[in-house]
Protein backbone atom coordinates (compact mmCIF):
# COMPACT_ATOMS: atom_id res chain seq x y z
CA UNK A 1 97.21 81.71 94.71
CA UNK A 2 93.93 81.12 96.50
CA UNK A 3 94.00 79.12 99.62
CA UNK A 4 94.13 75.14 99.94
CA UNK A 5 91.07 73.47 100.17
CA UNK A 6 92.53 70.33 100.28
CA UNK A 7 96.20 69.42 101.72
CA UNK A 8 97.47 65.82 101.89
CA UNK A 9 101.26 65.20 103.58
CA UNK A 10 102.67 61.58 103.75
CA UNK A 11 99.32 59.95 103.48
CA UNK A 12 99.34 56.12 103.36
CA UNK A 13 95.94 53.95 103.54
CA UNK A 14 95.78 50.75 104.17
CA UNK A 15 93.86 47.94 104.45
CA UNK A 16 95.22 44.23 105.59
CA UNK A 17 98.76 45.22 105.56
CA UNK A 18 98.72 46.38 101.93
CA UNK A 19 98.74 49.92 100.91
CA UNK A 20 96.22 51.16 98.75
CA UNK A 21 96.86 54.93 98.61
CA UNK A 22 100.08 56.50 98.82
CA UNK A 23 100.48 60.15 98.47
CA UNK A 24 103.22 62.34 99.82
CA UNK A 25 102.28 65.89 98.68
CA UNK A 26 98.96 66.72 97.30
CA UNK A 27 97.08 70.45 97.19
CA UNK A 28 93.71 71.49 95.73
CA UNK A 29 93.05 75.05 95.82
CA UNK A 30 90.14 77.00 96.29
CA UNK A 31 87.96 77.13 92.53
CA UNK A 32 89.91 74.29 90.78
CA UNK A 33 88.18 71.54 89.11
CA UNK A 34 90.69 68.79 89.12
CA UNK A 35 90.26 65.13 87.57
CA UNK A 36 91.67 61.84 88.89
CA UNK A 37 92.17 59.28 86.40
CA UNK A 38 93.51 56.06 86.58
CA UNK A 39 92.95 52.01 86.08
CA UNK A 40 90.63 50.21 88.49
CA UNK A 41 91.65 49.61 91.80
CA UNK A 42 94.67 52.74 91.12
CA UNK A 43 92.94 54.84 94.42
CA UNK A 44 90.44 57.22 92.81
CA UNK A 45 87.52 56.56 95.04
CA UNK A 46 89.50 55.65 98.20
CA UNK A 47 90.96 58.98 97.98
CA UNK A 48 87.72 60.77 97.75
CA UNK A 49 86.31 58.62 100.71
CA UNK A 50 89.59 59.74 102.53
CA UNK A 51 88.79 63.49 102.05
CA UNK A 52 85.11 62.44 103.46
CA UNK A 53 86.72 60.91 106.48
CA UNK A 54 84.75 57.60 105.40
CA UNK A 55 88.14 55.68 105.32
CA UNK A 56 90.53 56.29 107.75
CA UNK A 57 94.04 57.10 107.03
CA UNK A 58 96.97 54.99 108.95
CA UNK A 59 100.20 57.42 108.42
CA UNK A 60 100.03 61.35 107.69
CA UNK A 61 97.80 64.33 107.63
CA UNK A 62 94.44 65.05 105.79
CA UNK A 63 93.34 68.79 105.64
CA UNK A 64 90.14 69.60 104.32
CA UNK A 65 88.41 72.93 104.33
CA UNK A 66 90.63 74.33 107.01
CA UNK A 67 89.92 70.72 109.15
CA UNK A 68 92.03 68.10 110.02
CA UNK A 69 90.42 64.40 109.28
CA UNK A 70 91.71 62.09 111.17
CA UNK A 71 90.35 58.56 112.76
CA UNK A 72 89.94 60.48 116.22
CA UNK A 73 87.78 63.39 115.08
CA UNK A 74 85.34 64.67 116.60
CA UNK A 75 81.76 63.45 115.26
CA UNK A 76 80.63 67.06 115.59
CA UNK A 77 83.81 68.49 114.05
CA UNK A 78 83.51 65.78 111.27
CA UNK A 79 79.35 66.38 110.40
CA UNK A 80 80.26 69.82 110.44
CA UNK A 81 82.77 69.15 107.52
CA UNK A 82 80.36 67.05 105.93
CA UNK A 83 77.98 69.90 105.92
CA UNK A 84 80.22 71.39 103.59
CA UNK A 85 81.27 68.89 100.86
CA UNK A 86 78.87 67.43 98.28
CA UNK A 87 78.97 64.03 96.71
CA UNK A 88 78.08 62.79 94.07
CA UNK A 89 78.48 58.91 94.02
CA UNK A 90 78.06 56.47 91.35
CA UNK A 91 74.79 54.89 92.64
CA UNK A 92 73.42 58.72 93.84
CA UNK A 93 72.05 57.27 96.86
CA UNK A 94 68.63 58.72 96.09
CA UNK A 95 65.47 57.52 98.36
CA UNK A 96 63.68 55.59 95.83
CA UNK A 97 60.47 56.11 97.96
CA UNK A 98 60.85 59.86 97.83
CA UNK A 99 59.50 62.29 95.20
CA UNK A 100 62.35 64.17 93.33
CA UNK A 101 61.62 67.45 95.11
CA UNK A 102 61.81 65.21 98.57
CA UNK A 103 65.32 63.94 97.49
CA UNK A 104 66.49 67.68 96.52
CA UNK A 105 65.44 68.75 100.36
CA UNK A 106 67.64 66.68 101.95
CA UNK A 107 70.18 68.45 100.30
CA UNK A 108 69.22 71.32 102.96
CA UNK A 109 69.56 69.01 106.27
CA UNK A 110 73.13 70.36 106.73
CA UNK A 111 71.49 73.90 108.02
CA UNK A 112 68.58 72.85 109.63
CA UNK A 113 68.49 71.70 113.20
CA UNK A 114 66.57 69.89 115.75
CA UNK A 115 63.06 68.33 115.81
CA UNK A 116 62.52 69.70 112.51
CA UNK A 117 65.46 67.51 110.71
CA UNK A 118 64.23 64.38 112.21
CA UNK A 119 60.82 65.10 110.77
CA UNK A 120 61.85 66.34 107.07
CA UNK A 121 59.64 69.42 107.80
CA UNK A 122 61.24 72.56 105.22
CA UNK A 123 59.84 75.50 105.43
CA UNK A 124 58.58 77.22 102.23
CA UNK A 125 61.25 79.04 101.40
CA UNK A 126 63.06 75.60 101.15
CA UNK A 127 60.59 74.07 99.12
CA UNK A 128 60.93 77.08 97.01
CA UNK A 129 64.68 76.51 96.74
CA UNK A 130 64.49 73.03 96.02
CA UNK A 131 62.15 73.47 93.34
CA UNK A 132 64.24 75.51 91.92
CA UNK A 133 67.17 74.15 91.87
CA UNK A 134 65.38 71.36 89.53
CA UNK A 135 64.71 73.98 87.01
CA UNK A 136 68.11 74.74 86.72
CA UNK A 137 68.61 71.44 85.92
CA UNK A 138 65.92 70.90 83.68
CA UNK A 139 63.91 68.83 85.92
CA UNK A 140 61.25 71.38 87.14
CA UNK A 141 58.52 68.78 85.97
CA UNK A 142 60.07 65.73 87.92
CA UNK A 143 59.46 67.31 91.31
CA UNK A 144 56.52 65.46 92.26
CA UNK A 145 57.68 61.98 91.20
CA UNK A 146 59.50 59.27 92.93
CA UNK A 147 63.07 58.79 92.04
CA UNK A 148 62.49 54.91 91.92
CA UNK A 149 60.52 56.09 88.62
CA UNK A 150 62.78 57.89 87.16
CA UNK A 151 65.35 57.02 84.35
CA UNK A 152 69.07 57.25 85.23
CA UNK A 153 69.25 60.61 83.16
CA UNK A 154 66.27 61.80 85.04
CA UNK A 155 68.12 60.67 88.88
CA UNK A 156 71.40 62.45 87.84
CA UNK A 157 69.39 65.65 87.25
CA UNK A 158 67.93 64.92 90.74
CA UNK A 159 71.42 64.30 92.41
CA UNK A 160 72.80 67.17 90.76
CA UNK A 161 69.62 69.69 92.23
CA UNK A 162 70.35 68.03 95.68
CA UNK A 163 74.16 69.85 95.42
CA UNK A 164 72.38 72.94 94.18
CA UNK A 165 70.46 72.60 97.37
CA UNK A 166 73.27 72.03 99.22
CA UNK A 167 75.70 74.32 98.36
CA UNK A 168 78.33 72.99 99.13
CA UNK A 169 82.13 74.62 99.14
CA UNK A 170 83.76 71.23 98.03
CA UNK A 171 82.12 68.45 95.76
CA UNK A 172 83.25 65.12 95.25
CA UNK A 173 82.21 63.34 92.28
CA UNK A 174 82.90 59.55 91.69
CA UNK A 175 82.94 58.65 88.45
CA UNK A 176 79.15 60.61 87.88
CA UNK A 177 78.40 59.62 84.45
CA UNK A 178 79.07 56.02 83.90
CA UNK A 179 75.67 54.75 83.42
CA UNK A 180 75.08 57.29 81.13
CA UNK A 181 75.04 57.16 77.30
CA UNK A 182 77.62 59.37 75.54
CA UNK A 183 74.89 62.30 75.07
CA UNK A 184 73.43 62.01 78.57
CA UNK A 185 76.66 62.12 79.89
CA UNK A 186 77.97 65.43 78.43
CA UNK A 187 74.89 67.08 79.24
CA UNK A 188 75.17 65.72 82.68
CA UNK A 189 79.09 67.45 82.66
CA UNK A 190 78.19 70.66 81.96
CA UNK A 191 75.41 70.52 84.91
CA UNK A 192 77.83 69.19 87.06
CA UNK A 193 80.30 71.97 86.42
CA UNK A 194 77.44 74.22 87.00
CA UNK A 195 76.37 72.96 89.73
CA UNK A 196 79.93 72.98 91.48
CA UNK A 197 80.45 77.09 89.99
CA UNK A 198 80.82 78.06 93.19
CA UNK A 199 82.54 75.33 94.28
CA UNK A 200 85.82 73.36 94.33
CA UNK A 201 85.42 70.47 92.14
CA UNK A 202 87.47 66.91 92.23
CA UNK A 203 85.76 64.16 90.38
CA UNK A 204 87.21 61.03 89.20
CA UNK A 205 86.62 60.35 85.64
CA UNK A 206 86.41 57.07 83.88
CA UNK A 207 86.15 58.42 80.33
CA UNK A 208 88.96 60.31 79.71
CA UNK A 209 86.89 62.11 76.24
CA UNK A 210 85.00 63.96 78.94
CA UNK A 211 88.02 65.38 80.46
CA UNK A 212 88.40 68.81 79.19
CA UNK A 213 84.14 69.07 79.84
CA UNK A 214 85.14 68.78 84.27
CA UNK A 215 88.81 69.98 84.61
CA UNK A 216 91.58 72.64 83.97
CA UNK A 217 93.97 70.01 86.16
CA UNK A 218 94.03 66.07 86.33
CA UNK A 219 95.77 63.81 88.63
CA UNK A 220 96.80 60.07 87.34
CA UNK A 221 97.11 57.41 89.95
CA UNK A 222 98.53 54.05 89.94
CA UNK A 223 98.61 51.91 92.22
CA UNK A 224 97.69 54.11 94.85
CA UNK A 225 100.32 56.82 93.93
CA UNK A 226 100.17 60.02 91.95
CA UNK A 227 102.09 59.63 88.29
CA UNK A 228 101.37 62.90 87.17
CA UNK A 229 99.85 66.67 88.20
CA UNK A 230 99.08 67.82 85.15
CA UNK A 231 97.10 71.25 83.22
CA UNK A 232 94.31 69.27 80.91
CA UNK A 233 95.57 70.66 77.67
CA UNK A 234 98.88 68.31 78.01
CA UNK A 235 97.25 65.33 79.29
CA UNK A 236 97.82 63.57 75.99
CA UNK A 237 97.34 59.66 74.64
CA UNK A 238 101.17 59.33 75.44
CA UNK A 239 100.75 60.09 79.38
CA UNK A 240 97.07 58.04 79.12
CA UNK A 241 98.97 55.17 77.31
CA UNK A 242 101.57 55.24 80.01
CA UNK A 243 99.39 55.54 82.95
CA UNK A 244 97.31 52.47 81.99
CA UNK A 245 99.56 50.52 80.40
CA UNK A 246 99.78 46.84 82.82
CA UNK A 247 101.55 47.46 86.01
C-alpha cells in the first residue's frame, strides 16, 4: 500500500469544553479520493481545517504529508505544508477585484519568493501556465475578467484552475458544489477529480448522488466521530439512513 498522506491518532478538538471531533484512528493514503459525509455540525469541515492546521487540536497527533501539525509549529514548517495542500472552500475565496487569470496566479505564490511575491509579478512562463490551466477547465475566455463578474459556474472553473496552478499533493475540498445546480455541479466533479489526478483527494460532500463522481472511499461522521470507513460501492441508503437519522 502506498504511503500515508494523512495519519490521525487519538485526536480530540474542542472548543468551550465540548468536543467537536473525535477520531482515534484515521489514514488516507497516497492517490485516494475519499468522501466525508455526514449531518451538519457532524465534523466534516473542522476536520479538514484540522489537517490545514487552521484549528488546533487539544489531545493527539495530526500527520500530514510527512509533517506533524500541531498548535506549536513552526510558521515556516506550517507555510511550507500549506504550500502543498489545495483548498477548495465553499465561498472560493476568489479576489473579486482580480481578473480570472490574476486569481489562477496566486495559485503559484507557494514557489515564488521574495520581492517578487509581495508584488504579484509572474514571469511569463507563469502567465503561460495559468492561462492554461483555464483551458483545461474550459475557461480560457474568462482570463481577462474579474471574478466579481463572473457567475458561480464561471468562479468554480476559476478556483479549480488556481489548484491546477498550484499543484498541489493534497486537496481539500469543502463541500465544492453546493451553490451549484445539479448540471453545473457534475461538470464541476469531474474537473475537480481532474484537477486533483495527481493528487490525494478528501472532500466533504453534501449530496450524497455525487458520491461515486469524487470517491472510491467515504467516511461518515457523527457527532464528531467516524461511523463508518467504507469502499463507495457499499455505501448504501441503509448506512445513509442510519448515519443521518436524529442523534
Amino acid at each position: 500500500m502506498s504511503a500515508a498522506v494523512v495519519s490521525l491518532h487519538d485526536v480530540r478538538c474542542e472548543v468551550q469544553g465540548r468536543i467537536i471531533l473525535q477520531i482515534d484512528h484515521l489514514h488516507v493514503h497516497a492517490g485516494e479520493r475519499v468522501a466525508v459525509v455526514g449531518h451538519n455540525g457532524a465534523g466534516k469541515s473542522t476536520l479538514l481545517k484540522v489537517l490545514s492546521g487552521l484549528v488546533p487540536i487539544s489531545q493527539g497527533r495530526v500527520q500530514v504529508l510527512g509533517a506533524h501539525v500541531s498548535p506549536g509549529m513552526r510558521q515556516q514548517d506550517l507555510r511550507a505544508l500549506r504550500s502543498k495542500v489545495g483548498h477548495l472552500w465553499q465561498g472560493l475565496h476568489l479576489v473579486g477585484r482580480l481578473r480570472a487569470l490574476d486569481n489562477v496566479l496566486i495559485g503559484a505564490l507557494g514557489r515564488i519568493r521574495g520581492w517578487r511575491s509581495w508584488l504579484r509579478l509572474y514571469a511569463a512562463p507563469e502567465q503561460a501556465l495559468a492561462r492554461l490551466a483555464l483551458e483545461r477547465v474550459g475557461a480560457a475566455d474568462l482570463a481577462d475578467v474579474r471574478c466579481d463578474q463572473l457567475s458561480g459556474g464561471e468562479r468554480q472553473k476559476v478556483a479549480l484552475a488556481r489548484l491546477l496552478m498550484q499543484g498541489p499533493e493534497l486537496v481539500l475540498a469543502d463541500e465544492p458544489t453546493a451553490a451549484l445546480d445539479p448540471v453545473a455541479a457534475a461538470q464541476s466533479c469531474a474537473q475537480l477529480f481532474q484537477a486533483a489526478q495527481q493528487a490525494t483527494l478528501i472532500t466533504v460532500v453534501h449530496n450524497t448522488a455525487l458520491l461515486p463522481l469524487l470517491a472510491d472511499r467515504v467516511i461518515g461522521l457523527r457527532q464528531g466521530r467516524v461511523m463508518f470507513d467504507l469502499p463507495t460501492a457499499q455505501v448504501n441508503d441503509t448506512v445513509l439512513n442510519q448515519l443521518y437519522q436524529t442523534p
